[in-house]
PDB file of N, CA and C in Angstrom:
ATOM      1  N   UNK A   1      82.101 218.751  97.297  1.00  0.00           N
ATOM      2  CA  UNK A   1      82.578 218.548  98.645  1.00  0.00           C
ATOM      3  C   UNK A   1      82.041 219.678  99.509  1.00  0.00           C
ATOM      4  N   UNK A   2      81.537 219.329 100.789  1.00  0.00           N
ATOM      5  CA  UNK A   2      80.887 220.390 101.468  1.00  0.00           C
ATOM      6  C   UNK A   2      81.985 220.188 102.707  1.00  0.00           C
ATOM      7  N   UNK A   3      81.973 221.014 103.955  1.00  0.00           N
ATOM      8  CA  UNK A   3      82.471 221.287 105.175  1.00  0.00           C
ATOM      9  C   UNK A   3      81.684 221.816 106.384  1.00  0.00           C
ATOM     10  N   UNK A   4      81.935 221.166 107.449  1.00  0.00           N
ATOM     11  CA  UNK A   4      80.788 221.397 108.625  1.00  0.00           C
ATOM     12  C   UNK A   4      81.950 221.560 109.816  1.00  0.00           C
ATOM     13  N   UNK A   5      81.333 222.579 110.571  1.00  0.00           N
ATOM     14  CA  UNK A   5      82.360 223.106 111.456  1.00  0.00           C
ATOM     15  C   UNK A   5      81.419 222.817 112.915  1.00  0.00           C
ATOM     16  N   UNK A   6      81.825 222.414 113.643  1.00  0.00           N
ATOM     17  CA  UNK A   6      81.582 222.310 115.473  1.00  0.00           C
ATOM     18  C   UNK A   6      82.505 223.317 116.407  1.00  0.00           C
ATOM     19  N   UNK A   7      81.798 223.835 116.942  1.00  0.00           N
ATOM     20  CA  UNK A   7      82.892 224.563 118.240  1.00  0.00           C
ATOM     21  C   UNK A   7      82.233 224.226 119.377  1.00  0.00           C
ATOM     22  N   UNK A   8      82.586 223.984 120.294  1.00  0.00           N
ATOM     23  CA  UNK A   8      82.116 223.420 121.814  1.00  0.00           C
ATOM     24  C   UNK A   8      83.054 223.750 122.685  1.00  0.00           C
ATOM     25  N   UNK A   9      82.445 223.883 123.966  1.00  0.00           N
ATOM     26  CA  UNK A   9      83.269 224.481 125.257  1.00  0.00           C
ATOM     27  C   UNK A   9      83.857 223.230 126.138  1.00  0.00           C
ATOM     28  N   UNK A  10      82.984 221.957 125.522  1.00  0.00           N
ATOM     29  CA  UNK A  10      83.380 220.575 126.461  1.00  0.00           C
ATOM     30  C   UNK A  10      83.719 219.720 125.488  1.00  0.00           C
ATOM     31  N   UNK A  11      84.604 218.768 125.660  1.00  0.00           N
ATOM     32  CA  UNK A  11      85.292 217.546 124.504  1.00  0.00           C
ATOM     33  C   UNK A  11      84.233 216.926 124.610  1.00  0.00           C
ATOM     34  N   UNK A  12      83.509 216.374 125.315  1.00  0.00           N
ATOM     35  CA  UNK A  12      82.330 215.808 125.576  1.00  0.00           C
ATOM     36  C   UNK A  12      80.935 216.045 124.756  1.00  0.00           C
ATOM     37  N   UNK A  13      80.929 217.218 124.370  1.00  0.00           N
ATOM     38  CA  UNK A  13      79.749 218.077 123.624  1.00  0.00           C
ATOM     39  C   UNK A  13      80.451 218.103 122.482  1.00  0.00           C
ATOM     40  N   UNK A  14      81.466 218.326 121.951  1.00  0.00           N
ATOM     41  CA  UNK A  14      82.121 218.179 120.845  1.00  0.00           C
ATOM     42  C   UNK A  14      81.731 216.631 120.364  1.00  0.00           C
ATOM     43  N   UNK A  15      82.514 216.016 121.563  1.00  0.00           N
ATOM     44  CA  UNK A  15      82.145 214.317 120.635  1.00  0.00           C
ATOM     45  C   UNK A  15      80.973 214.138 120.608  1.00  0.00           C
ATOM     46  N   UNK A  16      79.702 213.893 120.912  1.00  0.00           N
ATOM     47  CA  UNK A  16      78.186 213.784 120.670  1.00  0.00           C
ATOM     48  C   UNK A  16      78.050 214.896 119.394  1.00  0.00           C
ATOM     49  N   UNK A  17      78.411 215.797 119.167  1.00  0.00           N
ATOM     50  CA  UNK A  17      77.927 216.676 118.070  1.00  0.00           C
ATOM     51  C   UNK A  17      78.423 216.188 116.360  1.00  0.00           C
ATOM     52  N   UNK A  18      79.393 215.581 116.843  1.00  0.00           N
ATOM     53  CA  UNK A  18      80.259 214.649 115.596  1.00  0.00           C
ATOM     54  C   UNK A  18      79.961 213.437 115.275  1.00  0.00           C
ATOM     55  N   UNK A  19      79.603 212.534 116.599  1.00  0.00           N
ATOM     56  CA  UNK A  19      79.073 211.758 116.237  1.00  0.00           C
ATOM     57  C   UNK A  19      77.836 211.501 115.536  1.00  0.00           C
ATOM     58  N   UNK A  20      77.141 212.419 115.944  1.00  0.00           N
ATOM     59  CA  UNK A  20      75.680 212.863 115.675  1.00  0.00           C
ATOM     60  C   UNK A  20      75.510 212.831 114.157  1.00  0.00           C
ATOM     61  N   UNK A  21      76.502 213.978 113.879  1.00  0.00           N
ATOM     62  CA  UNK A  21      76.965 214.709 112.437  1.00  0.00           C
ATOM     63  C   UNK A  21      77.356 213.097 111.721  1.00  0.00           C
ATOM     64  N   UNK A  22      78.168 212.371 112.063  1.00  0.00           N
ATOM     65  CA  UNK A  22      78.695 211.163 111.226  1.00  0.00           C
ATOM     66  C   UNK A  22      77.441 210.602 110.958  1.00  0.00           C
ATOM     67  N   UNK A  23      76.764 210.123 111.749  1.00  0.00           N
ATOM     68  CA  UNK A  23      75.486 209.009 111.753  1.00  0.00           C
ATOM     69  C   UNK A  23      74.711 209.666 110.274  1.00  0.00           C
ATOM     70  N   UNK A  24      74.675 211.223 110.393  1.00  0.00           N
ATOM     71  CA  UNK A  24      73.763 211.482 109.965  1.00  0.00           C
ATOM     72  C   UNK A  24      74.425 211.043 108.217  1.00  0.00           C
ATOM     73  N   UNK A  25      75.115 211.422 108.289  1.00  0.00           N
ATOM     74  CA  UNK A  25      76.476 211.489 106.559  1.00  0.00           C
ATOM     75  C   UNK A  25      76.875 209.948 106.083  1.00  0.00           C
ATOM     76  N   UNK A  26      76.765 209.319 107.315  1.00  0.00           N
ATOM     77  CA  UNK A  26      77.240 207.734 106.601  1.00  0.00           C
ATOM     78  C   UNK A  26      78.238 207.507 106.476  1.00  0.00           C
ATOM     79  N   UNK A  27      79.063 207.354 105.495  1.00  0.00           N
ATOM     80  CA  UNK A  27      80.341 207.325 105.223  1.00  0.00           C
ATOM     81  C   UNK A  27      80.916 208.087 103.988  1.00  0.00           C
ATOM     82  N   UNK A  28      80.063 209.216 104.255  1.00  0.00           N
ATOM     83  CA  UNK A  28      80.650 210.324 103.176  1.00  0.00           C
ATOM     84  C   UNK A  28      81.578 210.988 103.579  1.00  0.00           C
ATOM     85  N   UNK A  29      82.118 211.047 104.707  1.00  0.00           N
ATOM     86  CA  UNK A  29      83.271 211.940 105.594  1.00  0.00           C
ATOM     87  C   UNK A  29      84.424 211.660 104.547  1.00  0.00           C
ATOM     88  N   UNK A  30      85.103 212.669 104.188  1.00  0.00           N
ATOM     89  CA  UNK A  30      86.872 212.357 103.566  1.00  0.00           C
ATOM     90  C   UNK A  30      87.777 213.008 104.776  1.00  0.00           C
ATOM     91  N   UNK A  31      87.839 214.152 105.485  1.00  0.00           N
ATOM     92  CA  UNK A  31      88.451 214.004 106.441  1.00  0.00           C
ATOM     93  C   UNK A  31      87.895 214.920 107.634  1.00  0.00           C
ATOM     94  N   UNK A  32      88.661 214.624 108.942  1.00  0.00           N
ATOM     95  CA  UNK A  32      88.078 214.963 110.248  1.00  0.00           C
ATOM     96  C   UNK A  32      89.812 216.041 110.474  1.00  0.00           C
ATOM     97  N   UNK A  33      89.406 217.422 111.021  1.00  0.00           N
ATOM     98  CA  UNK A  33      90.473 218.163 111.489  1.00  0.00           C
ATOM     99  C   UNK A  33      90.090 218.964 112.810  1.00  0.00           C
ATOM    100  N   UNK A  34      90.538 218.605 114.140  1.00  0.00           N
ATOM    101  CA  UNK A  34      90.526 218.939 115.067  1.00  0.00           C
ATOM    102  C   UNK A  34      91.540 219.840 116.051  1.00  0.00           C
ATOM    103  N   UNK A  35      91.361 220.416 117.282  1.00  0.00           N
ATOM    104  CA  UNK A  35      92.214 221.713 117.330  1.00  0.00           C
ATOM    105  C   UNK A  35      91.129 222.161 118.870  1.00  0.00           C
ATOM    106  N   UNK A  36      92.173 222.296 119.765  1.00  0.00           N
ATOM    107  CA  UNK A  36      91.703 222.928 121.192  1.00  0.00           C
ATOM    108  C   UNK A  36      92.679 224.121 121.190  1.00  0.00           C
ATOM    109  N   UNK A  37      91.959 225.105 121.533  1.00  0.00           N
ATOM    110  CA  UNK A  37      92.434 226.180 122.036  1.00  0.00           C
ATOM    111  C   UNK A  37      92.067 226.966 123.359  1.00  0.00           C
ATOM    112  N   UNK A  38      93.161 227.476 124.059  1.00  0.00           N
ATOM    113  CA  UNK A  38      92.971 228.032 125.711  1.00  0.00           C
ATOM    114  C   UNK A  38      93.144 229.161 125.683  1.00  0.00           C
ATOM    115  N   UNK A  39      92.253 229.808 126.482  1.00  0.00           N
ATOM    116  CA  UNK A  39      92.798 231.719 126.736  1.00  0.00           C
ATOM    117  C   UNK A  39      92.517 231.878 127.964  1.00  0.00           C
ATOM    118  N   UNK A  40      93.036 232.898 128.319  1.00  0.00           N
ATOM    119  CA  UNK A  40      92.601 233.345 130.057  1.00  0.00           C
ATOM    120  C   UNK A  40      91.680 234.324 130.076  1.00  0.00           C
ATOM    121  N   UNK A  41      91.025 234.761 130.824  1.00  0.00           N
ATOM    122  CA  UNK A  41      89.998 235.649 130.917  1.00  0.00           C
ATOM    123  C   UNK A  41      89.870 235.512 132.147  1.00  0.00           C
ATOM    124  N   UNK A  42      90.581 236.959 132.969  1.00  0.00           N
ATOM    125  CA  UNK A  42      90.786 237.312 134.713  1.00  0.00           C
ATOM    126  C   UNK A  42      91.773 235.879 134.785  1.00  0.00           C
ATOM    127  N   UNK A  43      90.852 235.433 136.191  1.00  0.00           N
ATOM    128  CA  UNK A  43      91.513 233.906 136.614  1.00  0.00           C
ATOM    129  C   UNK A  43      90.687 232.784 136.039  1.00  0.00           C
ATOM    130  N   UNK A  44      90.005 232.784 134.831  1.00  0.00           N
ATOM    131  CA  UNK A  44      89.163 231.779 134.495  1.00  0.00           C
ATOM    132  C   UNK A  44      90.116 231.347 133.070  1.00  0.00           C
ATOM    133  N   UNK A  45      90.337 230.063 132.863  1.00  0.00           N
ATOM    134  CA  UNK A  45      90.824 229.200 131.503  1.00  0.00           C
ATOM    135  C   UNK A  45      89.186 228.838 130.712  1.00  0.00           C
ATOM    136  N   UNK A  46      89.463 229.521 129.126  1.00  0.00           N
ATOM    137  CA  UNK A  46      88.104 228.981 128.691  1.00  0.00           C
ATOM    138  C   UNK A  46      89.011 228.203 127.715  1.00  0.00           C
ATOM    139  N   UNK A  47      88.551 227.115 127.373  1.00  0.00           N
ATOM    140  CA  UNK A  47      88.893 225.943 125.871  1.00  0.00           C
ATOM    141  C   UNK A  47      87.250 225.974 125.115  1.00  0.00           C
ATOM    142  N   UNK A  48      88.025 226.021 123.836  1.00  0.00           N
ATOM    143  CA  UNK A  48      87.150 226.146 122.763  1.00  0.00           C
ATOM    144  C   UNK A  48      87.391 224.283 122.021  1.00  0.00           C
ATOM    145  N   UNK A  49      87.100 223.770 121.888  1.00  0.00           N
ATOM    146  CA  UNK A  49      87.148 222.758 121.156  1.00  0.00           C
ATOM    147  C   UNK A  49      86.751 222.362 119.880  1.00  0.00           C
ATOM    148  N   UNK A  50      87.345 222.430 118.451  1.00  0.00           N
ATOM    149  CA  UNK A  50      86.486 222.502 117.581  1.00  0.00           C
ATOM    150  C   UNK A  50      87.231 221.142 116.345  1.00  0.00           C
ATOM    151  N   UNK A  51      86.146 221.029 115.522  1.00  0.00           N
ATOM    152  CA  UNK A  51      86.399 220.070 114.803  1.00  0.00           C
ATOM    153  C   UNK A  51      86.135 220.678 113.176  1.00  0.00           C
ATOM    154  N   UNK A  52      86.639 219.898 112.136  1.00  0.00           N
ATOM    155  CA  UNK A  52      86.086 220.490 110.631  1.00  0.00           C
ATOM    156  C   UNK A  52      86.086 219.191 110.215  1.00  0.00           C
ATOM    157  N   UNK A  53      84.560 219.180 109.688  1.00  0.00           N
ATOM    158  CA  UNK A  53      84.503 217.699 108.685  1.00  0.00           C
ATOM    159  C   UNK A  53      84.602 217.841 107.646  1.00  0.00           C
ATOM    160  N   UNK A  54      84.938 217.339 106.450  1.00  0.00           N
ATOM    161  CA  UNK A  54      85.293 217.662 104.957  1.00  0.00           C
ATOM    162  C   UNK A  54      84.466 216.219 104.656  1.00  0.00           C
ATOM    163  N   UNK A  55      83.261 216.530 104.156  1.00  0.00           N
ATOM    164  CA  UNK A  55      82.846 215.409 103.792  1.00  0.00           C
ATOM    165  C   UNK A  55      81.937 215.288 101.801  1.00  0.00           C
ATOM    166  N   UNK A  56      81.780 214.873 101.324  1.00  0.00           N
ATOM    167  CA  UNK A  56      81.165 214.311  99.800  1.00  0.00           C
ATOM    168  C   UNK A  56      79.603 214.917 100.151  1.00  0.00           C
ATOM    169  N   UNK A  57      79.012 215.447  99.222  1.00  0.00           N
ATOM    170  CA  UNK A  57      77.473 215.818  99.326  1.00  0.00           C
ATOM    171  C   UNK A  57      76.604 214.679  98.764  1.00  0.00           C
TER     172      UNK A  57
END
């Protein structure tokens, strides 16, 4: 079993990077674990968006 990690600043860039990642694996994926996180920095909100695939080699 291998694991592939995504972090992205847009849900948008996240989903194309996964999808991408699926196409490429087929249907070897066993599971998908996802997770947004926010921080402040001054007056700016940054989100991190990230995903973990757990997929069969």
């Amino acid at each position: 079993m291998k694991v592939k990690v995504f972090d992205e600043m847009h849900e948008k860039d996240l989903e194309q990077s996964v999808n991408d990642f699926l196409d490429e694996i087929g249907n070897k994926f066993v599971d998908i674990k996802y997770q947004v996180s926010i921080a402040m920095f001054s007056e700016e909100q940054i989100y991190c968006f990230t995903a973990m695939i757990l997929y069969n080699k």
